[in-house]
N, C-alpha and C. Protein backbone atom coordinates (compact mmCIF):
# COMPACT_ATOMS: atom_id res chain seq x y z
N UNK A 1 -11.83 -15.63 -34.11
CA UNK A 1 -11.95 -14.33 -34.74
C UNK A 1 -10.82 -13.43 -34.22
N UNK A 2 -10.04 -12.58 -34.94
CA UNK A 2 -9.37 -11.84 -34.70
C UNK A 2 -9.29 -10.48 -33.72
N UNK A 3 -8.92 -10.31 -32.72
CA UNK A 3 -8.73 -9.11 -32.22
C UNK A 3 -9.19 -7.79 -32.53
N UNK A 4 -10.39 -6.94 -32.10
CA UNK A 4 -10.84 -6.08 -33.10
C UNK A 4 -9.73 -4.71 -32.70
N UNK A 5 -9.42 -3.85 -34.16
CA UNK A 5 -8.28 -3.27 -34.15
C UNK A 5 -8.36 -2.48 -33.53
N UNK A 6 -9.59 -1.75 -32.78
CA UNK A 6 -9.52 -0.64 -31.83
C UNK A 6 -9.15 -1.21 -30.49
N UNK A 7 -9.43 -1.97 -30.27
CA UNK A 7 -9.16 -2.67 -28.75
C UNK A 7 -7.75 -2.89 -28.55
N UNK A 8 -7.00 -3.80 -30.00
CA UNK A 8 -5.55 -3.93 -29.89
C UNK A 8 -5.18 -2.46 -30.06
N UNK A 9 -5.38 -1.53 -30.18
CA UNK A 9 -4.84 -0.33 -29.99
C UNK A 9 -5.11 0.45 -28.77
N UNK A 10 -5.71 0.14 -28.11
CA UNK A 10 -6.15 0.61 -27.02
C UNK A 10 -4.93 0.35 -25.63
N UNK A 11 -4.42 -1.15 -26.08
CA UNK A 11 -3.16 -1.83 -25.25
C UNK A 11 -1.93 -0.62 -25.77
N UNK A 12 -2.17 0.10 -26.75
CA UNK A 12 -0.76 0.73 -27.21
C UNK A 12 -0.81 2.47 -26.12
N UNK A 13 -2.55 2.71 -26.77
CA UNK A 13 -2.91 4.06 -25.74
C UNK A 13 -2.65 3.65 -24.59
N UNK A 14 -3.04 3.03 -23.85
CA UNK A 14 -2.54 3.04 -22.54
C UNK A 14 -1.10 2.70 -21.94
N UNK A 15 -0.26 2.09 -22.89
CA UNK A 15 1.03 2.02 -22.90
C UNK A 15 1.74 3.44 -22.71
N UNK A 16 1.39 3.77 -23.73
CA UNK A 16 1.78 5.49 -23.90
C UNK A 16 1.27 6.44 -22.87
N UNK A 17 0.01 6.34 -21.96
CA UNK A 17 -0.85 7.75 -21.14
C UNK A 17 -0.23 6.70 -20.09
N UNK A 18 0.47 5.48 -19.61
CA UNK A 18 0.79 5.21 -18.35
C UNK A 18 2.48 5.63 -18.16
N UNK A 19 2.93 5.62 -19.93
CA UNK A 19 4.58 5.86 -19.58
C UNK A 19 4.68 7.38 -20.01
N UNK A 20 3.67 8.27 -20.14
CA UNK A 20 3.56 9.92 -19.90
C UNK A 20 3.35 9.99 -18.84
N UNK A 21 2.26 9.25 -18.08
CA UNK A 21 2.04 9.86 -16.95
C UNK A 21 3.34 9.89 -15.96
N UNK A 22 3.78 8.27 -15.86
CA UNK A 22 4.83 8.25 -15.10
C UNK A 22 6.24 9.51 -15.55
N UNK A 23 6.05 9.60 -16.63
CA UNK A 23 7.62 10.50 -17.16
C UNK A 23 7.15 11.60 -16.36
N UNK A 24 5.79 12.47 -16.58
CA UNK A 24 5.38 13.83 -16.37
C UNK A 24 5.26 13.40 -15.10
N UNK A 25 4.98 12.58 -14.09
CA UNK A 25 5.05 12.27 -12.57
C UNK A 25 6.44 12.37 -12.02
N UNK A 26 7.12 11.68 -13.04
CA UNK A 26 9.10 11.99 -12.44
C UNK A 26 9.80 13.03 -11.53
N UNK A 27 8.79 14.40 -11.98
CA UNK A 27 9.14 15.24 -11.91
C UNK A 27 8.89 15.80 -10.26
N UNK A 28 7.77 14.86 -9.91
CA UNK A 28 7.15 15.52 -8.75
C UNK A 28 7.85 14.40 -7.65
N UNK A 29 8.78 13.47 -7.57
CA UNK A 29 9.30 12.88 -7.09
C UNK A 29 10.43 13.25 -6.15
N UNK A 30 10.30 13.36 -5.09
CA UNK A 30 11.38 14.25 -4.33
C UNK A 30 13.47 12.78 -4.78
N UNK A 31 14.15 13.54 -5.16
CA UNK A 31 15.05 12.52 -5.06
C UNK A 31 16.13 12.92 -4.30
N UNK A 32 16.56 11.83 -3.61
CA UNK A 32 17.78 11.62 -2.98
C UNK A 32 18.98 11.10 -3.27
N UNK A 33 20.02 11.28 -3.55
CA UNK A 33 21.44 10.24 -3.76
C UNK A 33 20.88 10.12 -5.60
N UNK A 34 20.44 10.55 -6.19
CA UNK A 34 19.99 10.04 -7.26
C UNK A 34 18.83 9.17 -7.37
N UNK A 35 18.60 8.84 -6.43
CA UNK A 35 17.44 7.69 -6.24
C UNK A 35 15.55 8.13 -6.04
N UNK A 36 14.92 7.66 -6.50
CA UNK A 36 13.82 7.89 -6.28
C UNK A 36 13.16 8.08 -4.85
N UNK A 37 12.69 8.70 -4.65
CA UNK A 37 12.14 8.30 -3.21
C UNK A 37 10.68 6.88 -2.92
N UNK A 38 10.74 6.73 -4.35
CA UNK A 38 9.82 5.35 -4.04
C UNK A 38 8.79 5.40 -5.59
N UNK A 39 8.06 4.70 -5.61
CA UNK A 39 7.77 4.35 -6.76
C UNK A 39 6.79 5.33 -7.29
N UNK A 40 6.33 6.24 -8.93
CA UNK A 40 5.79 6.57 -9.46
C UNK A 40 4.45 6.30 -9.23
N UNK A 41 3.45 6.97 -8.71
CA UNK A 41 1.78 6.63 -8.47
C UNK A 41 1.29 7.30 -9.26
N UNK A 42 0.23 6.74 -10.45
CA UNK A 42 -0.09 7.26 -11.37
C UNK A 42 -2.28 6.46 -11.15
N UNK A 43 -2.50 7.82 -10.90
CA UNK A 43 -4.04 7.51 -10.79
C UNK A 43 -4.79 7.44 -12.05
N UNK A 44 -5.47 6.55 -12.51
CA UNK A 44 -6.03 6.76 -14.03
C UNK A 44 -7.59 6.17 -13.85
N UNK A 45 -8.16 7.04 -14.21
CA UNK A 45 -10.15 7.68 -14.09
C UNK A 45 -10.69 7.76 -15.03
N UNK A 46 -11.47 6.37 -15.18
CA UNK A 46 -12.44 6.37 -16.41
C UNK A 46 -13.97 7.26 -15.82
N UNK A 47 -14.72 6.90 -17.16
CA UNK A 47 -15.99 7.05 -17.04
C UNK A 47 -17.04 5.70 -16.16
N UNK A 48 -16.61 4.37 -16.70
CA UNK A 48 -17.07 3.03 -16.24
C UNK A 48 -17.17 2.16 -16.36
N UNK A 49 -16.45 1.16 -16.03
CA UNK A 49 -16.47 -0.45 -16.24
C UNK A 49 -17.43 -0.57 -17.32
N UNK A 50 -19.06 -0.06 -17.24
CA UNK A 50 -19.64 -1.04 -18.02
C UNK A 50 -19.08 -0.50 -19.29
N UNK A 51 -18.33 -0.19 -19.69
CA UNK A 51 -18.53 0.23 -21.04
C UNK A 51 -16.87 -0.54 -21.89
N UNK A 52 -17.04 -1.41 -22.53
CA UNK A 52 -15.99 -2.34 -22.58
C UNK A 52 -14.86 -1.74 -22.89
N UNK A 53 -15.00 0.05 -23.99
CA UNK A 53 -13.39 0.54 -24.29
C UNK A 53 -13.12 0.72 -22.82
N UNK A 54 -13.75 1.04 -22.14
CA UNK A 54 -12.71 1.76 -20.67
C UNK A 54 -12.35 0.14 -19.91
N UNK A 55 -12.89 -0.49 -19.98
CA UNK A 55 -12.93 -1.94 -19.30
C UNK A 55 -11.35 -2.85 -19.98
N UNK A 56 -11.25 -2.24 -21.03
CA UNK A 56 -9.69 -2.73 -21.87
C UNK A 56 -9.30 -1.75 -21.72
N UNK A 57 -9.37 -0.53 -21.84
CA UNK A 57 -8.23 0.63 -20.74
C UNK A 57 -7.75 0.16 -19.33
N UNK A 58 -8.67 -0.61 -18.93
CA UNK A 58 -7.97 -1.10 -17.19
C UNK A 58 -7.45 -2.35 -17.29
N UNK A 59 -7.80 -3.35 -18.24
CA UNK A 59 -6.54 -4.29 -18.39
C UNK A 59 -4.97 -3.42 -19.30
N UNK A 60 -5.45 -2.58 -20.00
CA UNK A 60 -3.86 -2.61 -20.73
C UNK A 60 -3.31 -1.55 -19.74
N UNK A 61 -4.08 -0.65 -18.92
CA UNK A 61 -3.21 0.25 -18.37
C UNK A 61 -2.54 -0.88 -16.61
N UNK A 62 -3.14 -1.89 -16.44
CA UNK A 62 -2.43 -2.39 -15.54
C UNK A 62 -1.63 -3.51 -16.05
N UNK A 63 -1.41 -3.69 -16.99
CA UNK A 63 -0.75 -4.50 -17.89
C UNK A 63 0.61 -3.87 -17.79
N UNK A 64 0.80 -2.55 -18.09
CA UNK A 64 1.70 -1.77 -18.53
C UNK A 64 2.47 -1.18 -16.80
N UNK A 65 1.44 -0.90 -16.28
CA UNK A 65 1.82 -0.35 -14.95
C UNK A 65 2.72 -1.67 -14.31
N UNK A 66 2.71 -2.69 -14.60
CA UNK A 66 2.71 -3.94 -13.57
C UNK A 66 4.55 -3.96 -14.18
N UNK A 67 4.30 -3.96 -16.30
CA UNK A 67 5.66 -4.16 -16.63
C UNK A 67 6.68 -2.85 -16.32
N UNK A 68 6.21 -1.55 -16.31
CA UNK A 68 7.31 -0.83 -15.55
C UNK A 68 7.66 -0.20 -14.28
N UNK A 69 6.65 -0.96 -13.71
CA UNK A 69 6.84 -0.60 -12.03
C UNK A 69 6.30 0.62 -11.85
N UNK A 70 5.39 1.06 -12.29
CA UNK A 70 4.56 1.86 -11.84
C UNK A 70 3.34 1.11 -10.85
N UNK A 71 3.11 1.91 -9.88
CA UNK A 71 1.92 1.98 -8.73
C UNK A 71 1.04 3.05 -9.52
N UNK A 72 0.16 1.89 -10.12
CA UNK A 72 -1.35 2.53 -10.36
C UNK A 72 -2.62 2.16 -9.79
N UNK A 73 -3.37 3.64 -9.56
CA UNK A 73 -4.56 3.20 -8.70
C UNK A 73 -5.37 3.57 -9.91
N UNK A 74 -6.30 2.53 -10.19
CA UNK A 74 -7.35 2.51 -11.09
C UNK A 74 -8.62 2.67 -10.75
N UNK A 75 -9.47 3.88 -11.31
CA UNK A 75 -11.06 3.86 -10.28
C UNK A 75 -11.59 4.66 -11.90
N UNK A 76 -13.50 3.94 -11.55
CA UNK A 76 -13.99 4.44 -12.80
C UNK A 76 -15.26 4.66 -11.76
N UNK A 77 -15.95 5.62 -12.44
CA UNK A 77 -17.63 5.46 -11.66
C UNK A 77 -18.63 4.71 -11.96
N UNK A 78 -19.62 4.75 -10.50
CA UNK A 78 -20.69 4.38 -11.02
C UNK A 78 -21.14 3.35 -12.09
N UNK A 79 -21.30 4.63 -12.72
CA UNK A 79 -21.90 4.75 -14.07
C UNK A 79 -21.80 6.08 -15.29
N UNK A 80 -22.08 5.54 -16.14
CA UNK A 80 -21.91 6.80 -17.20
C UNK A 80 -22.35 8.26 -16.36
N UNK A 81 -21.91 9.15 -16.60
CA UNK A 81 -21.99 10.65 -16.13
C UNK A 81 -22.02 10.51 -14.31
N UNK A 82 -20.93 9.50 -13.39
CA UNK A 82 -20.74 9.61 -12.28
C UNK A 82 -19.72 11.01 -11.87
N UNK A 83 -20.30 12.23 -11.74
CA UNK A 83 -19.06 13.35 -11.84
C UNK A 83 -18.89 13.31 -10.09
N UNK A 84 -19.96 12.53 -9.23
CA UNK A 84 -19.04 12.90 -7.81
C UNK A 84 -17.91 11.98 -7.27
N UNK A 85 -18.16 10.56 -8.01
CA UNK A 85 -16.86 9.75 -7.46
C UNK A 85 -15.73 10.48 -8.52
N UNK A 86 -15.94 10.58 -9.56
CA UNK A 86 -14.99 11.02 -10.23
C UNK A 86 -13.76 12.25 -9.39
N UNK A 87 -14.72 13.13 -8.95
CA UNK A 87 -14.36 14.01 -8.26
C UNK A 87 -13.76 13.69 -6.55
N UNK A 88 -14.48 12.69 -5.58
CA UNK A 88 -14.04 11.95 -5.22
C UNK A 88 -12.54 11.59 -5.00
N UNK A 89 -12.13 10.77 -6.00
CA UNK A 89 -11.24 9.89 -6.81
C UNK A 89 -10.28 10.75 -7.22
N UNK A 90 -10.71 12.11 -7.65
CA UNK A 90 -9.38 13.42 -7.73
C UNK A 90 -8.74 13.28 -6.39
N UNK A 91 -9.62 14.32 -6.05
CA UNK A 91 -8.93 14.55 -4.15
C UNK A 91 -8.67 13.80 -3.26
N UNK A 92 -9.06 12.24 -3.65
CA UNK A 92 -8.07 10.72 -2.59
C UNK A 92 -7.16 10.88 -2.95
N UNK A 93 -6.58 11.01 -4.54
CA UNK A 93 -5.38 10.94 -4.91
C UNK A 93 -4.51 11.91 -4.69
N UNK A 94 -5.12 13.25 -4.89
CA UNK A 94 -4.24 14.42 -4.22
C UNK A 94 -3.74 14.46 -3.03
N UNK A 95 -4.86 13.82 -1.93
CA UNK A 95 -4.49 13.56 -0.26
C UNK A 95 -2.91 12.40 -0.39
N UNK A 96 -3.13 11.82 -1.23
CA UNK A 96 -2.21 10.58 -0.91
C UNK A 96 -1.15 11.11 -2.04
N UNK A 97 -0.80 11.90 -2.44
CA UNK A 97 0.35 12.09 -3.57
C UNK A 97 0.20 11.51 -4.36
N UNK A 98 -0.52 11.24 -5.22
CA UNK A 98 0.03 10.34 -6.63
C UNK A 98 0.74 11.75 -7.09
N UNK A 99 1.58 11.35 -8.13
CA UNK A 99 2.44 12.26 -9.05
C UNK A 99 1.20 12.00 -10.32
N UNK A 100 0.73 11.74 -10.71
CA UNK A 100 0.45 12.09 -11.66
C UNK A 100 -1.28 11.36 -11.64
N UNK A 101 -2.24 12.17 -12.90
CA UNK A 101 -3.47 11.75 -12.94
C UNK A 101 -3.74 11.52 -14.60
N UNK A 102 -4.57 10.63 -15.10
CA UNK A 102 -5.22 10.24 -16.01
C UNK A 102 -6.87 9.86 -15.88
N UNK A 103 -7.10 10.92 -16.85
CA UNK A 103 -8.98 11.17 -16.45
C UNK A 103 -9.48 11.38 -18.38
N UNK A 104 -10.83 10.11 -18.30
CA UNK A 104 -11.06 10.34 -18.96
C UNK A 104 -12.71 11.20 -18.83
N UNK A 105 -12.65 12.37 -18.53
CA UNK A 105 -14.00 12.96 -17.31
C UNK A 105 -15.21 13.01 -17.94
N UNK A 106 -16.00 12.78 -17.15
CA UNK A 106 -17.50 12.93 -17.06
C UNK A 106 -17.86 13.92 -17.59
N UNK A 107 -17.84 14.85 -16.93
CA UNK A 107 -18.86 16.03 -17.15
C UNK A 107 -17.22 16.92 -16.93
N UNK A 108 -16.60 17.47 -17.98
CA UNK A 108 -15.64 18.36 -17.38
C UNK A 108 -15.25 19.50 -16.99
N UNK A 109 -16.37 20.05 -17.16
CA UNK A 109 -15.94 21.49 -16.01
C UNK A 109 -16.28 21.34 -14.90
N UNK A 110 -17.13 20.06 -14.62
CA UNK A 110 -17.72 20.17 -13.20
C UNK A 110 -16.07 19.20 -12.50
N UNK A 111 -15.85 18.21 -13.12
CA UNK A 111 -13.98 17.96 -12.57
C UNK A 111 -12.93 18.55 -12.49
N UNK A 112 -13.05 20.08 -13.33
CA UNK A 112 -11.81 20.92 -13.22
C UNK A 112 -11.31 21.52 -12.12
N UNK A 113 -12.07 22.10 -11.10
CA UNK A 113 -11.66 22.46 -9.96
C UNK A 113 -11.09 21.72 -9.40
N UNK A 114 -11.48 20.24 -9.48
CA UNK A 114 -10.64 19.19 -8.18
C UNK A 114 -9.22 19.34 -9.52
N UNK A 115 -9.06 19.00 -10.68
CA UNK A 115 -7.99 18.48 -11.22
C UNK A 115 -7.37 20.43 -10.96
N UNK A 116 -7.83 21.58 -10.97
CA UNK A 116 -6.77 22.59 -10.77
C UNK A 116 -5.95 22.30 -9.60
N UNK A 117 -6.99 21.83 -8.33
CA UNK A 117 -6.34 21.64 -7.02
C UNK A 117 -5.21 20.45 -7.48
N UNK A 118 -5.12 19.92 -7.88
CA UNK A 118 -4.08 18.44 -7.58
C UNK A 118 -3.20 19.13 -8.56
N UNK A 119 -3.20 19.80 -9.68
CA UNK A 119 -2.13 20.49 -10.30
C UNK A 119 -1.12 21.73 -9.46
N UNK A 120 -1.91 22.14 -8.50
CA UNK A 120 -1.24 23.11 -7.54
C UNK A 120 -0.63 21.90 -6.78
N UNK A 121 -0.85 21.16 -6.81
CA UNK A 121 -0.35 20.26 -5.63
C UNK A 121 1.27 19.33 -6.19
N UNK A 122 1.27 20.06 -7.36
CA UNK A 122 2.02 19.72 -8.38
C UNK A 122 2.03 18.10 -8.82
N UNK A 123 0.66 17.73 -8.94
CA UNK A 123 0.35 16.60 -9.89
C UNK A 123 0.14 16.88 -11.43
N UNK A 124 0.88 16.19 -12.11
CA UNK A 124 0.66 16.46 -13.67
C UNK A 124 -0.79 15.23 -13.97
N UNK A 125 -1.60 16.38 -15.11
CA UNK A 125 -3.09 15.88 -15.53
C UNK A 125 -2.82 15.35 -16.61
N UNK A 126 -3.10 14.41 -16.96
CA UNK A 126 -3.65 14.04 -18.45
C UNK A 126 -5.45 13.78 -18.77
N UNK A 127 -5.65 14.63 -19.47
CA UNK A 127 -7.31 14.42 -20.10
C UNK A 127 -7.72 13.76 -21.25
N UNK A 128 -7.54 12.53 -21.26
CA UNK A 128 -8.00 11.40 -22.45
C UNK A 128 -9.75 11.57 -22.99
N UNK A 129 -9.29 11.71 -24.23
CA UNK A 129 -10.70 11.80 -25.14
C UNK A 129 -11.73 12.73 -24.92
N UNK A 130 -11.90 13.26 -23.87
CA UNK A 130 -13.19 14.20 -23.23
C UNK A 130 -12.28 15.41 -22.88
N UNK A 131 -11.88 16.56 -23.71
CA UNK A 131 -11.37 17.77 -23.03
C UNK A 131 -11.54 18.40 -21.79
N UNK A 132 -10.94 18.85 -21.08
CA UNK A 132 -10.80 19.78 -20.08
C UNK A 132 -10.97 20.93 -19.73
N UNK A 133 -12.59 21.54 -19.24
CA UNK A 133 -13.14 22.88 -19.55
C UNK A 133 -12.69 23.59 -18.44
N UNK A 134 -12.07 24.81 -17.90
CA UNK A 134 -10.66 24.93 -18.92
C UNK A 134 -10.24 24.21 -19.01
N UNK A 135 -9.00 24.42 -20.23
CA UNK A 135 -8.25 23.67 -20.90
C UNK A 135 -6.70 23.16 -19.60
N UNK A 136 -6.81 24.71 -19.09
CA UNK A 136 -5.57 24.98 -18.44
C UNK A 136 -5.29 23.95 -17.08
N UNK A 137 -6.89 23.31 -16.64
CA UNK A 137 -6.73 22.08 -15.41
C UNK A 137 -6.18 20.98 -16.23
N UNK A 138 -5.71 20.84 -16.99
CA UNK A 138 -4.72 19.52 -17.27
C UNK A 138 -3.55 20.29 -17.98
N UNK A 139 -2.48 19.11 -18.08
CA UNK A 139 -1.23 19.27 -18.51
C UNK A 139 -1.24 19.17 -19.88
N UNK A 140 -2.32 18.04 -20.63
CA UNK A 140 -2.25 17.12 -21.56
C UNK A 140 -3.35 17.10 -21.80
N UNK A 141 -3.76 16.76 -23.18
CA UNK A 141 -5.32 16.13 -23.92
C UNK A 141 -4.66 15.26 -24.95
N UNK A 142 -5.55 14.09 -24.87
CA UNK A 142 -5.35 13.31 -26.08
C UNK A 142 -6.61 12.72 -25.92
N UNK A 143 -7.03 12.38 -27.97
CA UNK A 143 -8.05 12.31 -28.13
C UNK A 143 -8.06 11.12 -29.10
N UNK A 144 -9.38 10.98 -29.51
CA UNK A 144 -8.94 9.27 -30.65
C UNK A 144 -9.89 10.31 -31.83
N UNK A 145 -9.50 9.75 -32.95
CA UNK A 145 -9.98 10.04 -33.96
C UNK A 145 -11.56 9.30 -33.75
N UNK A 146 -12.74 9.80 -33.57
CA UNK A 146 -14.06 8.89 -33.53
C UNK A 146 -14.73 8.94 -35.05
N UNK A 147 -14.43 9.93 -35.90
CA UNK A 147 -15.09 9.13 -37.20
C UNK A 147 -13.91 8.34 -37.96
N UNK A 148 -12.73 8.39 -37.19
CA UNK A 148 -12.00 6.95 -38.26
C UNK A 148 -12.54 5.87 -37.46
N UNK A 149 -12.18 6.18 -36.34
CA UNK A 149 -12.83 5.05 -35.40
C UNK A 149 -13.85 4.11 -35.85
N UNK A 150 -14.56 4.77 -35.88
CA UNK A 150 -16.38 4.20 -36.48
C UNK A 150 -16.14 3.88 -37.77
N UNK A 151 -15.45 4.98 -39.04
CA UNK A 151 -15.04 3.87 -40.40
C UNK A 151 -14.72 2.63 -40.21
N UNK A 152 -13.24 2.26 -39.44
CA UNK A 152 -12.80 1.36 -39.40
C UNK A 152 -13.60 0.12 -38.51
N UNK A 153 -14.42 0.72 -37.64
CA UNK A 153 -15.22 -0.16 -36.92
C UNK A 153 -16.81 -1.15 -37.87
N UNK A 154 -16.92 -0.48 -39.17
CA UNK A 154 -17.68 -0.35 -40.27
C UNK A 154 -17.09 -1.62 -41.15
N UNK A 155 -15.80 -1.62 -41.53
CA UNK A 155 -14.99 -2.36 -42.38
C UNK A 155 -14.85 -3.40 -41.62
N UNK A 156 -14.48 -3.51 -40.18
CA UNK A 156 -14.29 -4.61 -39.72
C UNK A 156 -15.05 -5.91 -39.35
């Protein structure tokens, strides 16, 4: 049976939110001689394994991380509505510099404070599918169309 088309698209989204993150991470990279000071760390935060779209978000986003040399740390919670590892999982990454974050959040105003802190810290946010209450704790939102989604999930 064929590949169902949301999933093969899912390898393309995460292609794209791992080579934004890294571009919008570039920035926070101290450089020397022209040179990087070391490799792009790009943290990316689901909701949870069990749920198979985020479970093919962590193969295609380390798929992608692996082909352009990005250092990605991948962490999801729990379980559906885990907002304290989530939160957690902000502020490890802020302690340790990643340049950049990808969150697809739980509960999101209760994650905005940690993602304002890591933006002062000059980490760039991306907020996949679940907006960012405020808007202003991320850099970025991207979202999927969910009633084409479900059409096309209908036809297939």
């Amino acid at each position: 049976m064929a590949e169902h088309k949301r999933f093969a698209s899912t390898r393309h989204l995460c292609a794209a939110l791992v080579g934004a993150a890294a571009a919008l991470g570039f920035s926070t990279v101290p450089l020397s001689g022209g040179n990087a000071a070391g490799p792009i760390t790009v943290g990316f935060i689901v909701k949870t394994l069990s749920n198979p779209y985020f479970a093919a978000m962590q193969k295609a986003a380390v798929a992608e991380a692996r082909k352009t040399g990005v250092r990605l740390i991948f962490e999801a919670g729990k379980y559906d509505g885990d907002v304290s590892t989530q939160i957690s999982d902000i502020e490890d990454l802020t302690t340790h510099g990643a340049n950049a974050i990808i969150i697809v959040p739980n509960v999101s105003a209760s994650v905005a404070p940690a993602l304002e802190q890591a933006r002062k810290a000059g980490i760039a946010v991306i907020a996949v599918d679940t907006a960012v209450d405020p808007a202003s704790a991320a850099d970025s939102f991207v979202a999927t169309d969910n009633l084409k989604g479900g059409i096309e999930d209908g036809q297939w």
